[in-house]
PDB file of N, CA and C in Angstrom:
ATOM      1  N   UNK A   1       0.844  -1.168   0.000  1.00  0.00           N
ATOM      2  CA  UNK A   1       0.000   0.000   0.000  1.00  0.00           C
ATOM      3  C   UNK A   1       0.900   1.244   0.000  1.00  0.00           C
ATOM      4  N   UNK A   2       0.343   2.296  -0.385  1.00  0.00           N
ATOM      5  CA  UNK A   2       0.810   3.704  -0.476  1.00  0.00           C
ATOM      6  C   UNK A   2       0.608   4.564   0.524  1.00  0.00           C
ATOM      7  N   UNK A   3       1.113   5.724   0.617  1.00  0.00           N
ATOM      8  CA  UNK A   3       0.788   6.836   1.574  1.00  0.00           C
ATOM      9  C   UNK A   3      -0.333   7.560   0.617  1.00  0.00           C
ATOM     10  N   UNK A   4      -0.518   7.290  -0.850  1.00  0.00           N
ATOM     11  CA  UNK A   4      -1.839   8.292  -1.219  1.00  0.00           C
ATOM     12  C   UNK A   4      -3.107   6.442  -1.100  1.00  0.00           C
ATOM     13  N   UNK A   5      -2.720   5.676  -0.970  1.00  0.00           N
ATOM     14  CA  UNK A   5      -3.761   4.428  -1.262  1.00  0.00           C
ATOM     15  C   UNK A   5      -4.433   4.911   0.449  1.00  0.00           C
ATOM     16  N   UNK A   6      -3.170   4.646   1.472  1.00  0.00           N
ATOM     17  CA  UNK A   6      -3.962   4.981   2.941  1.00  0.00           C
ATOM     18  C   UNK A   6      -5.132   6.091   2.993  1.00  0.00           C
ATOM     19  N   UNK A   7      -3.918   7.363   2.317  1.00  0.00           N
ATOM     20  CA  UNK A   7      -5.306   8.417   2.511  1.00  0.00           C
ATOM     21  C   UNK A   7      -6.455   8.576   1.927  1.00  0.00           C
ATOM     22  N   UNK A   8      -6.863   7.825   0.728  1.00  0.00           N
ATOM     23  CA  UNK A   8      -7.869   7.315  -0.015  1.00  0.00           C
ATOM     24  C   UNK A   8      -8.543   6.284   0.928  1.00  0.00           C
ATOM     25  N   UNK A   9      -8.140   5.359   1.835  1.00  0.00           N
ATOM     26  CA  UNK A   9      -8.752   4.205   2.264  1.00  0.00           C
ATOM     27  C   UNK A   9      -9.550   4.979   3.533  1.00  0.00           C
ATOM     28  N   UNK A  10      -8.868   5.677   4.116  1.00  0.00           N
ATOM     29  CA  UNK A  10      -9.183   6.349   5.769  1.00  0.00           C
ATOM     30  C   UNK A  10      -9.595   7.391   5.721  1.00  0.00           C
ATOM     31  N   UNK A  11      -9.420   8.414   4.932  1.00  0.00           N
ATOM     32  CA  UNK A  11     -10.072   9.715   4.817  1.00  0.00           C
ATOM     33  C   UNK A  11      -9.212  10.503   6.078  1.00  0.00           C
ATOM     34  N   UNK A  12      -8.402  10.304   6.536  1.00  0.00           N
ATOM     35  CA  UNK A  12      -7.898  11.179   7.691  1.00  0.00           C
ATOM     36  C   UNK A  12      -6.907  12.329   6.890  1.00  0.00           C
ATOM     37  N   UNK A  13      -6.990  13.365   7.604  1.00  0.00           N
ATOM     38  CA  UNK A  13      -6.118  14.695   7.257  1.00  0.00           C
ATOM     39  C   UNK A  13      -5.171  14.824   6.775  1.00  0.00           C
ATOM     40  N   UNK A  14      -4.479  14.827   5.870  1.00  0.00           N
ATOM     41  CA  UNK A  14      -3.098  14.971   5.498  1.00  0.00           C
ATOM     42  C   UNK A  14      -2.664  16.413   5.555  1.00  0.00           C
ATOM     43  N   UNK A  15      -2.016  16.586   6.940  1.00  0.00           N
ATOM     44  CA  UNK A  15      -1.644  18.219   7.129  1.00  0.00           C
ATOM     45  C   UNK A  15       0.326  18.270   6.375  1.00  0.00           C
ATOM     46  N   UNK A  16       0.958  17.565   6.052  1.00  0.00           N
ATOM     47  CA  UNK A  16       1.682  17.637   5.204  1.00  0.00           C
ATOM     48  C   UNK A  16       2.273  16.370   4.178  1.00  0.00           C
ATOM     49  N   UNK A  17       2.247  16.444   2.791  1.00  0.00           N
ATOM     50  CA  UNK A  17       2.627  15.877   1.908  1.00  0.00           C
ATOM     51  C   UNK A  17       3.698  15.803   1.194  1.00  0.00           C
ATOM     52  N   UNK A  18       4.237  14.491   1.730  1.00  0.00           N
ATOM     53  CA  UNK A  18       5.487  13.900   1.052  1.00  0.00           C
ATOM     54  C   UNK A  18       5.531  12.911   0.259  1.00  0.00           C
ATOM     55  N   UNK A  19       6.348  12.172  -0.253  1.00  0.00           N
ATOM     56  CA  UNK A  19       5.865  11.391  -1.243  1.00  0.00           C
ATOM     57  C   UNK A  19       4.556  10.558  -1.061  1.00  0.00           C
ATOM     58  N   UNK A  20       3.862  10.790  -2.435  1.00  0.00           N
ATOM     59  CA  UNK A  20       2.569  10.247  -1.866  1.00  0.00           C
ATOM     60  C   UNK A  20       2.692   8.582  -2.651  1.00  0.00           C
ATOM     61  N   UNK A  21       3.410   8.408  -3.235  1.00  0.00           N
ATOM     62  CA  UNK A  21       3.699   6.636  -3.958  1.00  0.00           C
ATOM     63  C   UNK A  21       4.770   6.290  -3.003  1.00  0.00           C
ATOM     64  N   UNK A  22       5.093   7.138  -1.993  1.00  0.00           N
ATOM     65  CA  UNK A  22       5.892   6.383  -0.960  1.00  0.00           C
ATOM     66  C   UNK A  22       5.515   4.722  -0.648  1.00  0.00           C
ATOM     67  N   UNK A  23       5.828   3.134  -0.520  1.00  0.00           N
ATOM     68  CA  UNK A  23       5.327   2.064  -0.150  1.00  0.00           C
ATOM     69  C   UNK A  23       5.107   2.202   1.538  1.00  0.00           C
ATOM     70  N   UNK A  24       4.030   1.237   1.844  1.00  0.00           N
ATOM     71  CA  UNK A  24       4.636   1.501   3.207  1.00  0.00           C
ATOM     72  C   UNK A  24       4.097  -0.510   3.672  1.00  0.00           C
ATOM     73  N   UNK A  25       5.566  -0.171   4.525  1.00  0.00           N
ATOM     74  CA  UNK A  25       5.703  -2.031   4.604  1.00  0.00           C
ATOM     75  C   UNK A  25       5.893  -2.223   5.864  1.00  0.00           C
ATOM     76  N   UNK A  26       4.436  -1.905   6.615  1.00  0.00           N
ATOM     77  CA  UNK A  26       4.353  -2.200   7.888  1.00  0.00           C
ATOM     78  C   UNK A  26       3.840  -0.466   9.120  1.00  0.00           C
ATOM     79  N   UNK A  27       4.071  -1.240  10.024  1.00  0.00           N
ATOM     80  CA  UNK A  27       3.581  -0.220  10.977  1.00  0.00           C
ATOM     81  C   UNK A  27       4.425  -0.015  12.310  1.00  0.00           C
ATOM     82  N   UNK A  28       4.743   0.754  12.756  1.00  0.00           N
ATOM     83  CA  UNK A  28       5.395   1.149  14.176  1.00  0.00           C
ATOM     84  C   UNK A  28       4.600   2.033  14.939  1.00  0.00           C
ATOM     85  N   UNK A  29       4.290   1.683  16.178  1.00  0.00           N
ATOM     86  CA  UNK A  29       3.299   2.287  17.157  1.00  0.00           C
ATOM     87  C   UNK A  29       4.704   2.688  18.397  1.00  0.00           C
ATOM     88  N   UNK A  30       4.999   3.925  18.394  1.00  0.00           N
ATOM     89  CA  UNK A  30       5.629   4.364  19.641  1.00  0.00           C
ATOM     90  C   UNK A  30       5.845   5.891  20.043  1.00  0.00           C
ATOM     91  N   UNK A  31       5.910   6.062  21.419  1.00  0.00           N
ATOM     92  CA  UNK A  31       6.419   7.388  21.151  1.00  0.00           C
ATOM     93  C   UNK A  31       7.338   8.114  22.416  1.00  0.00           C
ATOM     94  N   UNK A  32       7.903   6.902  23.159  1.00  0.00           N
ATOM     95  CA  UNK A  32       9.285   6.551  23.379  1.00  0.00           C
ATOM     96  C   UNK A  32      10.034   7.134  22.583  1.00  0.00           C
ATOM     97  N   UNK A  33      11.037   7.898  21.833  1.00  0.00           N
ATOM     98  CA  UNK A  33      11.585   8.721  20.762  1.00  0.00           C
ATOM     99  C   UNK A  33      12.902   7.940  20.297  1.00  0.00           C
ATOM    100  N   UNK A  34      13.499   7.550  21.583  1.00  0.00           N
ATOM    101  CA  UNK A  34      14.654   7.057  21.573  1.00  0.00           C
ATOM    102  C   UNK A  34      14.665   5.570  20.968  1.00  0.00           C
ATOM    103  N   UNK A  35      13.448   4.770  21.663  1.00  0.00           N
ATOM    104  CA  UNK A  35      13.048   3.390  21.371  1.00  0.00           C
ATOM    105  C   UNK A  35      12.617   3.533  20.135  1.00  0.00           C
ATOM    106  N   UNK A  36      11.976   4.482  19.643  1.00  0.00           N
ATOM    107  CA  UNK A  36      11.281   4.231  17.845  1.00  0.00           C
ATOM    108  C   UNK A  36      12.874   4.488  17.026  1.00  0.00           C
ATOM    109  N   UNK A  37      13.741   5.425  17.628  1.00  0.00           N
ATOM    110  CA  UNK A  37      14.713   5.203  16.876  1.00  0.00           C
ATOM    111  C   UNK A  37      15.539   4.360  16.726  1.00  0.00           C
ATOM    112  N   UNK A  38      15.527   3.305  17.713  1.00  0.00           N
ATOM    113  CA  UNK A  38      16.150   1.800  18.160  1.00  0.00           C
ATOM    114  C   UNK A  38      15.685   0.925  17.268  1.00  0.00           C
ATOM    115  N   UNK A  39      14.292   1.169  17.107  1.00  0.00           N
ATOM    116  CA  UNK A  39      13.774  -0.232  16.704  1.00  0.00           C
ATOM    117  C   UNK A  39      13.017  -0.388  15.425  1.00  0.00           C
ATOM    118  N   UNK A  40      12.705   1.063  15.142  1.00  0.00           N
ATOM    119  CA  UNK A  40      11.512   1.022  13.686  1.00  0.00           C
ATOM    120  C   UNK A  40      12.730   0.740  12.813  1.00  0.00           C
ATOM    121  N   UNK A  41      11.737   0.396  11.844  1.00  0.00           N
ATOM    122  CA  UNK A  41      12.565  -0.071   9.853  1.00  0.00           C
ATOM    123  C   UNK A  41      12.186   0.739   9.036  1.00  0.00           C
ATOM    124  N   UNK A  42      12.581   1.400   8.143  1.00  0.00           N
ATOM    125  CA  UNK A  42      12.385   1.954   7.057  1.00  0.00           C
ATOM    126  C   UNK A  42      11.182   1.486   6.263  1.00  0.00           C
ATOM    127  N   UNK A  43      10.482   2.887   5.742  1.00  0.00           N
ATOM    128  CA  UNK A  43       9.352   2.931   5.244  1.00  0.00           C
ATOM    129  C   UNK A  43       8.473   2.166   6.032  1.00  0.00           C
ATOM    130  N   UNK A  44       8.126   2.321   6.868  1.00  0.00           N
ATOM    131  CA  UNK A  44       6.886   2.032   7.825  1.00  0.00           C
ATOM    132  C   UNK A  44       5.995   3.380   8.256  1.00  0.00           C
ATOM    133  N   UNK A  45       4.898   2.694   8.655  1.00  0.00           N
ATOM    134  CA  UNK A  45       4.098   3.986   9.045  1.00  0.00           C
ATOM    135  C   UNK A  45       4.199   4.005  10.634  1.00  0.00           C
ATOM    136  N   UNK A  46       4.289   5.650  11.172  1.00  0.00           N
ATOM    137  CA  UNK A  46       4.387   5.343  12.130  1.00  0.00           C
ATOM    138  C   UNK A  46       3.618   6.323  12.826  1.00  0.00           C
ATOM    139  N   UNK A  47       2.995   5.470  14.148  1.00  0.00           N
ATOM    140  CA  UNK A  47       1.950   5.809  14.709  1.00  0.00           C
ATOM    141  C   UNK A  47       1.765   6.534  16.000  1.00  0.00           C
ATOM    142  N   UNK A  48       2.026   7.965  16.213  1.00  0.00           N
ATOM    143  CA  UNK A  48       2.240   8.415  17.515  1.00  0.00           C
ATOM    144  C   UNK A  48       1.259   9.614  18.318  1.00  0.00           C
ATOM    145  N   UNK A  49       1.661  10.261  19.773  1.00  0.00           N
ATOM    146  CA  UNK A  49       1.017  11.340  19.598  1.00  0.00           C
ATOM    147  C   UNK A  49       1.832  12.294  20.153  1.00  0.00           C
ATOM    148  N   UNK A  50       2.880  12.166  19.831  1.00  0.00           N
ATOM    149  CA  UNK A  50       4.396  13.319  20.054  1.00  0.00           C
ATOM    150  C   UNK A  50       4.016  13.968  18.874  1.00  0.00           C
ATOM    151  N   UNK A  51       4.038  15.584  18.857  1.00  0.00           N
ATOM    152  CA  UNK A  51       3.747  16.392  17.677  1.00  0.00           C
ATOM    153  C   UNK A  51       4.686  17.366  17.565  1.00  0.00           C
ATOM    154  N   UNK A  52       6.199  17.591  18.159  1.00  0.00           N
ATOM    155  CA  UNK A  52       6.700  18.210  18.148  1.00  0.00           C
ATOM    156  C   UNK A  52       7.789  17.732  16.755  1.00  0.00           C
ATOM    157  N   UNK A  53       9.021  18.657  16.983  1.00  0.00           N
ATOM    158  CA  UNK A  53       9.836  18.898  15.757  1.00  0.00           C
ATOM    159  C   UNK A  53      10.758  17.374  15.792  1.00  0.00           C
ATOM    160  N   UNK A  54      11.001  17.076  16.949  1.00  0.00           N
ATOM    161  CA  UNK A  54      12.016  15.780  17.279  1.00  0.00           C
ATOM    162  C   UNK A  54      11.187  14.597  16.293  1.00  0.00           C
ATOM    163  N   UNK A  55       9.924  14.888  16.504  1.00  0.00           N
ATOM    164  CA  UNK A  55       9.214  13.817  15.585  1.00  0.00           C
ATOM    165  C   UNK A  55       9.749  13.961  13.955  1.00  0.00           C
ATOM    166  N   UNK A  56       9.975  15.185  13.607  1.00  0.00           N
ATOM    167  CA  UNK A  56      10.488  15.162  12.133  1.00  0.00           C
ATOM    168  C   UNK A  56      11.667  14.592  11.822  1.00  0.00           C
ATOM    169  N   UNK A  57      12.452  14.850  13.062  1.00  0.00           N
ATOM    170  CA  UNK A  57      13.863  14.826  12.829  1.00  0.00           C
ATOM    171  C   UNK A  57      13.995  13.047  12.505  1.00  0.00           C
ATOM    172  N   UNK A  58      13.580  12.530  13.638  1.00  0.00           N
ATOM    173  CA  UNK A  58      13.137  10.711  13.536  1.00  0.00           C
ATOM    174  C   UNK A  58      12.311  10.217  12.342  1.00  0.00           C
ATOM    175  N   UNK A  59      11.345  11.071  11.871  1.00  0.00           N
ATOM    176  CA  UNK A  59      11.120  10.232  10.925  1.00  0.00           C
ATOM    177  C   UNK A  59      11.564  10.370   9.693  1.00  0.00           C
ATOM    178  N   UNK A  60      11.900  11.775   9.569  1.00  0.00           N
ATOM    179  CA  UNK A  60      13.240  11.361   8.278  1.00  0.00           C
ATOM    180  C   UNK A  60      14.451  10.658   8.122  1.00  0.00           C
ATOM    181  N   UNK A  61      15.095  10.313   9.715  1.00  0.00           N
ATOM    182  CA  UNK A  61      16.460   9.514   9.804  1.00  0.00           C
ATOM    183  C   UNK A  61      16.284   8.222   9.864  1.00  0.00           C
ATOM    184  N   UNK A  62      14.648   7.896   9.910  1.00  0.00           N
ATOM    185  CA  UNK A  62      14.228   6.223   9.910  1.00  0.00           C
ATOM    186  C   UNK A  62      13.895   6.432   8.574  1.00  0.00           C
ATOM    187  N   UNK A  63      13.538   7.498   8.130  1.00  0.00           N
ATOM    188  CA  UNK A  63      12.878   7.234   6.535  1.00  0.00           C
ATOM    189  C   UNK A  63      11.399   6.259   6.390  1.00  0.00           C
ATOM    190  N   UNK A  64      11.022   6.915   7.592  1.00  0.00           N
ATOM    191  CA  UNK A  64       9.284   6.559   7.535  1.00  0.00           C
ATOM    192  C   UNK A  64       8.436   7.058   5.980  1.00  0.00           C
ATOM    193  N   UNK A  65       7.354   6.023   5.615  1.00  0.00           N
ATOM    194  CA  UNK A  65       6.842   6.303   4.767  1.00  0.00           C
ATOM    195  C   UNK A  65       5.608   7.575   5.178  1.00  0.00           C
ATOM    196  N   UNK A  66       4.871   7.331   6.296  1.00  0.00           N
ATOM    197  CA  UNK A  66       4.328   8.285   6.776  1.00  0.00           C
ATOM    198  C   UNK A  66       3.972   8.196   7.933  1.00  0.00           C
ATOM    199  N   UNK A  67       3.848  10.026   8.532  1.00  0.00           N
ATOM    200  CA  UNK A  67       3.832   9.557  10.016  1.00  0.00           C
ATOM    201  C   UNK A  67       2.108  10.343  10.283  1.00  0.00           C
ATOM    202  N   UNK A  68       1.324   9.208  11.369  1.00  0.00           N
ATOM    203  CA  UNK A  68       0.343   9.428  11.691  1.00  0.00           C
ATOM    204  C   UNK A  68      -0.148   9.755  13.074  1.00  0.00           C
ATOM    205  N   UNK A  69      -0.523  10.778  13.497  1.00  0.00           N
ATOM    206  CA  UNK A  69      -1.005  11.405  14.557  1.00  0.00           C
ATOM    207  C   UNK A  69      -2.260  11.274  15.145  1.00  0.00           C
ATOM    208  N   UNK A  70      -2.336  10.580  16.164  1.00  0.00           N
ATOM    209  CA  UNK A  70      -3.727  10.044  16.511  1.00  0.00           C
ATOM    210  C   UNK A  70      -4.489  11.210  17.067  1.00  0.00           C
ATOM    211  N   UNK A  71      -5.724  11.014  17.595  1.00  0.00           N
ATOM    212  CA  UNK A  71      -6.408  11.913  18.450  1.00  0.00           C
ATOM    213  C   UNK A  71      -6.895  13.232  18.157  1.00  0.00           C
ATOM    214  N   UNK A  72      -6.563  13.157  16.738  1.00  0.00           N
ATOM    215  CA  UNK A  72      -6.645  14.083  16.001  1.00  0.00           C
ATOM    216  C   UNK A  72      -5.848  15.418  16.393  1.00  0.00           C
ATOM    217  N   UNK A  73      -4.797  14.956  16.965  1.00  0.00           N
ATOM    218  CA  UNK A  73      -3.689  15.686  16.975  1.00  0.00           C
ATOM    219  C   UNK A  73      -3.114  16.356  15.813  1.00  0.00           C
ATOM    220  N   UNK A  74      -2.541  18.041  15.969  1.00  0.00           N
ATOM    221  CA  UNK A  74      -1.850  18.461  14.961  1.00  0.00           C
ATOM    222  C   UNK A  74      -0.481  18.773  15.388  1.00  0.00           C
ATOM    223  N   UNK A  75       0.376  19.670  14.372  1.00  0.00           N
ATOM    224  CA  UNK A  75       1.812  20.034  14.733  1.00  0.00           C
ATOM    225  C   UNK A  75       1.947  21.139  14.834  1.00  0.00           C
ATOM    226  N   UNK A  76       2.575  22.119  15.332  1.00  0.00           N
ATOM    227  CA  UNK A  76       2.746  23.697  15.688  1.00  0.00           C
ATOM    228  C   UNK A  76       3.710  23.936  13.815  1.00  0.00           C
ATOM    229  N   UNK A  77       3.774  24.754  13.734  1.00  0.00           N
ATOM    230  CA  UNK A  77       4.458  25.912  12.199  1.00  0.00           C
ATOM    231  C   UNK A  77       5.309  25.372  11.729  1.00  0.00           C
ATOM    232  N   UNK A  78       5.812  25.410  13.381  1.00  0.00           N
ATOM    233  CA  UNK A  78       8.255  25.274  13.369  1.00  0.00           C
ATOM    234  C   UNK A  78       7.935  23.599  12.865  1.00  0.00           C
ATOM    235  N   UNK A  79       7.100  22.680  13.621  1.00  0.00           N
ATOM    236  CA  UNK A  79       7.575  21.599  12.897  1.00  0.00           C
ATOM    237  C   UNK A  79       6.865  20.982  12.058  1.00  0.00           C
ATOM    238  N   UNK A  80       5.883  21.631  11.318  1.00  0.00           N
ATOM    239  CA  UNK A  80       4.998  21.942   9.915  1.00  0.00           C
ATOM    240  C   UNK A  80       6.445  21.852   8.918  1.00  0.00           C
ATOM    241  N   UNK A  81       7.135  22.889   9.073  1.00  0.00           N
ATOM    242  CA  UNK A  81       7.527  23.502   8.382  1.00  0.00           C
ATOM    243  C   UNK A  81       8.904  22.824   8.217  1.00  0.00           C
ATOM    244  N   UNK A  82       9.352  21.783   9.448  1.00  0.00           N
ATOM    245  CA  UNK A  82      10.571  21.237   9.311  1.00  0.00           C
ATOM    246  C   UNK A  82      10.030  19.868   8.493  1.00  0.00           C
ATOM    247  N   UNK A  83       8.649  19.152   8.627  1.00  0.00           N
ATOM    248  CA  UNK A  83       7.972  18.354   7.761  1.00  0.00           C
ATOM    249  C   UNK A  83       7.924  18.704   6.397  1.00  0.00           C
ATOM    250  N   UNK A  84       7.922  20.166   6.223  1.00  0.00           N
ATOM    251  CA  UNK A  84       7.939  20.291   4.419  1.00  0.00           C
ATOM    252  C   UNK A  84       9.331  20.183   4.053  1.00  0.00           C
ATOM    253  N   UNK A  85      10.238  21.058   4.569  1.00  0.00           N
ATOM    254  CA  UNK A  85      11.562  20.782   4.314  1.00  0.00           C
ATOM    255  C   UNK A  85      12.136  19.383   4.492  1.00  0.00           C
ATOM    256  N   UNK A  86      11.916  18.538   5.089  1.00  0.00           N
ATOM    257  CA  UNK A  86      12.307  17.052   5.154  1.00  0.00           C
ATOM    258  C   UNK A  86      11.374  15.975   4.175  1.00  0.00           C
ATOM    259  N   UNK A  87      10.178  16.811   3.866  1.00  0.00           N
ATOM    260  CA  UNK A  87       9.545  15.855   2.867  1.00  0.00           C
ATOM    261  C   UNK A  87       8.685  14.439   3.230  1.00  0.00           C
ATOM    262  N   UNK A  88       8.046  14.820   4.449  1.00  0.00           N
ATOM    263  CA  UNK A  88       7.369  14.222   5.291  1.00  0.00           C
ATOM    264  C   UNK A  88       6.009  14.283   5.575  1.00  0.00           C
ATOM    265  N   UNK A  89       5.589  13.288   4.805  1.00  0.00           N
ATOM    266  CA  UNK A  89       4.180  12.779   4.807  1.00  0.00           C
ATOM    267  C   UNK A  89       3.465  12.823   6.396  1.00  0.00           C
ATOM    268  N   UNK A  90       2.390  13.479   6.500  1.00  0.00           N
ATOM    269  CA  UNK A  90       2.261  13.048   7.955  1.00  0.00           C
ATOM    270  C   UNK A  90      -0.007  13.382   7.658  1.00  0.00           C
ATOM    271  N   UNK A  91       0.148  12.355   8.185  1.00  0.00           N
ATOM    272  CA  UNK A  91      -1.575  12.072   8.280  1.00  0.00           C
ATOM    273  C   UNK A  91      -2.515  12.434   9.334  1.00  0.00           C
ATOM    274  N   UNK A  92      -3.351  13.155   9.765  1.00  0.00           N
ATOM    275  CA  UNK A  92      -3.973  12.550  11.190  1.00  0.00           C
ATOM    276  C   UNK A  92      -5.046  11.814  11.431  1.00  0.00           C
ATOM    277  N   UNK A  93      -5.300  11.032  12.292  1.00  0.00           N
ATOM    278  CA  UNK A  93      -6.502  10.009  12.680  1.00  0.00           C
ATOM    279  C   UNK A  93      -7.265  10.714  13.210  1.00  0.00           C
ATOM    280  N   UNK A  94      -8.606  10.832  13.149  1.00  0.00           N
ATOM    281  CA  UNK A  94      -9.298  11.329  14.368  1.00  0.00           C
ATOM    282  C   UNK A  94      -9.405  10.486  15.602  1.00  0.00           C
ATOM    283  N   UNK A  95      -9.385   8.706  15.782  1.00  0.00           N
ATOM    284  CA  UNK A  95      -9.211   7.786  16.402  1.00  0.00           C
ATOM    285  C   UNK A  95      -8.241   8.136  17.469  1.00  0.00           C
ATOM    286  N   UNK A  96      -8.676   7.348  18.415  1.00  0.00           N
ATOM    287  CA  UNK A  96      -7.161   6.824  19.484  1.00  0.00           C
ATOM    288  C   UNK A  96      -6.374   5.912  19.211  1.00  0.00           C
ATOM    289  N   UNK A  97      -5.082   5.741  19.532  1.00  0.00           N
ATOM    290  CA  UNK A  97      -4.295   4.563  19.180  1.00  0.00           C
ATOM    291  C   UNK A  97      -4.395   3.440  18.896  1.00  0.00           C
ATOM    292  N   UNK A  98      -5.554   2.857  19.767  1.00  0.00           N
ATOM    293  CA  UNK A  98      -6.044   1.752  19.766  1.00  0.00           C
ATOM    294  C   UNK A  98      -6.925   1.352  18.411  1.00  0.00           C
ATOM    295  N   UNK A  99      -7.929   2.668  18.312  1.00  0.00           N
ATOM    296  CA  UNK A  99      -8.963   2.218  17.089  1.00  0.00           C
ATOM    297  C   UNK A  99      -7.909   2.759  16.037  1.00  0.00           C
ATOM    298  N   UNK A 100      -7.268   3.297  15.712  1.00  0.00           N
ATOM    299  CA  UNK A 100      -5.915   3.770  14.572  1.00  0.00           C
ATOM    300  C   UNK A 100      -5.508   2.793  14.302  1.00  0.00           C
ATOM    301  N   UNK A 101      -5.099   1.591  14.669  1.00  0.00           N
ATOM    302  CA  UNK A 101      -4.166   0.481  14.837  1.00  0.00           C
ATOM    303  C   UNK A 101      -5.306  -0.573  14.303  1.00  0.00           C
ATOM    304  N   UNK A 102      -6.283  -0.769  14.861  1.00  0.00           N
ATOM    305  CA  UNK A 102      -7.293  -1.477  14.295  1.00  0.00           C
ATOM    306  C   UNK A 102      -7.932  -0.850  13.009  1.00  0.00           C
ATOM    307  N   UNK A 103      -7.809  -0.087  12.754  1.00  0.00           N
ATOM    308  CA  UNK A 103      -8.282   0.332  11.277  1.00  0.00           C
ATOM    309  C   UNK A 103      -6.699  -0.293  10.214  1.00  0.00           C
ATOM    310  N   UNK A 104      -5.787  -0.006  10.864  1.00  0.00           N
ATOM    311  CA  UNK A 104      -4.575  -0.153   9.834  1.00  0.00           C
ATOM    312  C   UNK A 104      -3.962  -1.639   9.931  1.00  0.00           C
ATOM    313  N   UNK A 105      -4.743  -2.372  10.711  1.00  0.00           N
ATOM    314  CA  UNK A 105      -4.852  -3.780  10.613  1.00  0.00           C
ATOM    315  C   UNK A 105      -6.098  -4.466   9.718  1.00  0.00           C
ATOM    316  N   UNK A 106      -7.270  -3.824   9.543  1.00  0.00           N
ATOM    317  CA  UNK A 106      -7.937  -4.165   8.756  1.00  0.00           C
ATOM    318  C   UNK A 106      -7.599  -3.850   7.078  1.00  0.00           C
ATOM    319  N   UNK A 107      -6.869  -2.864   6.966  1.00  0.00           N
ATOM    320  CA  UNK A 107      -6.439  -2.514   5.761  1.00  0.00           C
ATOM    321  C   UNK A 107      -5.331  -3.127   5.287  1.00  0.00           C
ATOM    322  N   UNK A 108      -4.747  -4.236   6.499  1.00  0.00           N
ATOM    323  CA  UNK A 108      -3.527  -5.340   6.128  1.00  0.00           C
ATOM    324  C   UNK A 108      -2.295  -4.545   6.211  1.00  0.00           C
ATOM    325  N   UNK A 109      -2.140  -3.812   6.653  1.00  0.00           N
ATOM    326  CA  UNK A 109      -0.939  -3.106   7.502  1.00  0.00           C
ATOM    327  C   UNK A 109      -0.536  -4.042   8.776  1.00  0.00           C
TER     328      UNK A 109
END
């Protein structure tokens, strides 16, 4: 699946767009910062509700396919804006973690 197939499947917000034929091969739920940088894999989606800039910085150095913000959480300007410059897809759920995770398991994520 894609980062434009997800946002077609879920209808959730895409407050910034990065590659949208990005693949995405799998899922990471954390927001531990240090541990997602330990342990996630490349091009995965990843599922948090940290909305600050450190989140950009991680998911461009994991090279996440896209990153999704539950709770319908958004991001402040500074790290809007470090998401456009890094080229970072980022989605939001209106869901909680729990029903986020169960939607992106039904979609075979």
């Amino acid at each position: 699946m894609t980062v434009l197939e997800l946002t077609q499947l879920t209808h959730w917000t895409m407050i910034n767009s990065g590659p949208l034929e990005a693949p995405i091969e799998g899922v990471y739920v954390g927001d531990l910062l240090s541990y997602v940088m330990g342990n996630a894999k490349p091009q995965q989606a990843w599922v948090t509700m940290q909305t600050h800039q450190n989140v950009i910085a991680i998911a461009s150095l994991k090279e996440f396919s896209v990153l999704i913000l539950i709770d319908g959480n958004s991001m402040d300007e500074e790290a809007l804006q470090s998401a456009r410059d890094n080229d970072i897809s980022i989605l939001v759920s209106p869901l909680p973690a729990y029903e986020t995770i169960q939607k992106l398991v039904q979609l075979g994520l």
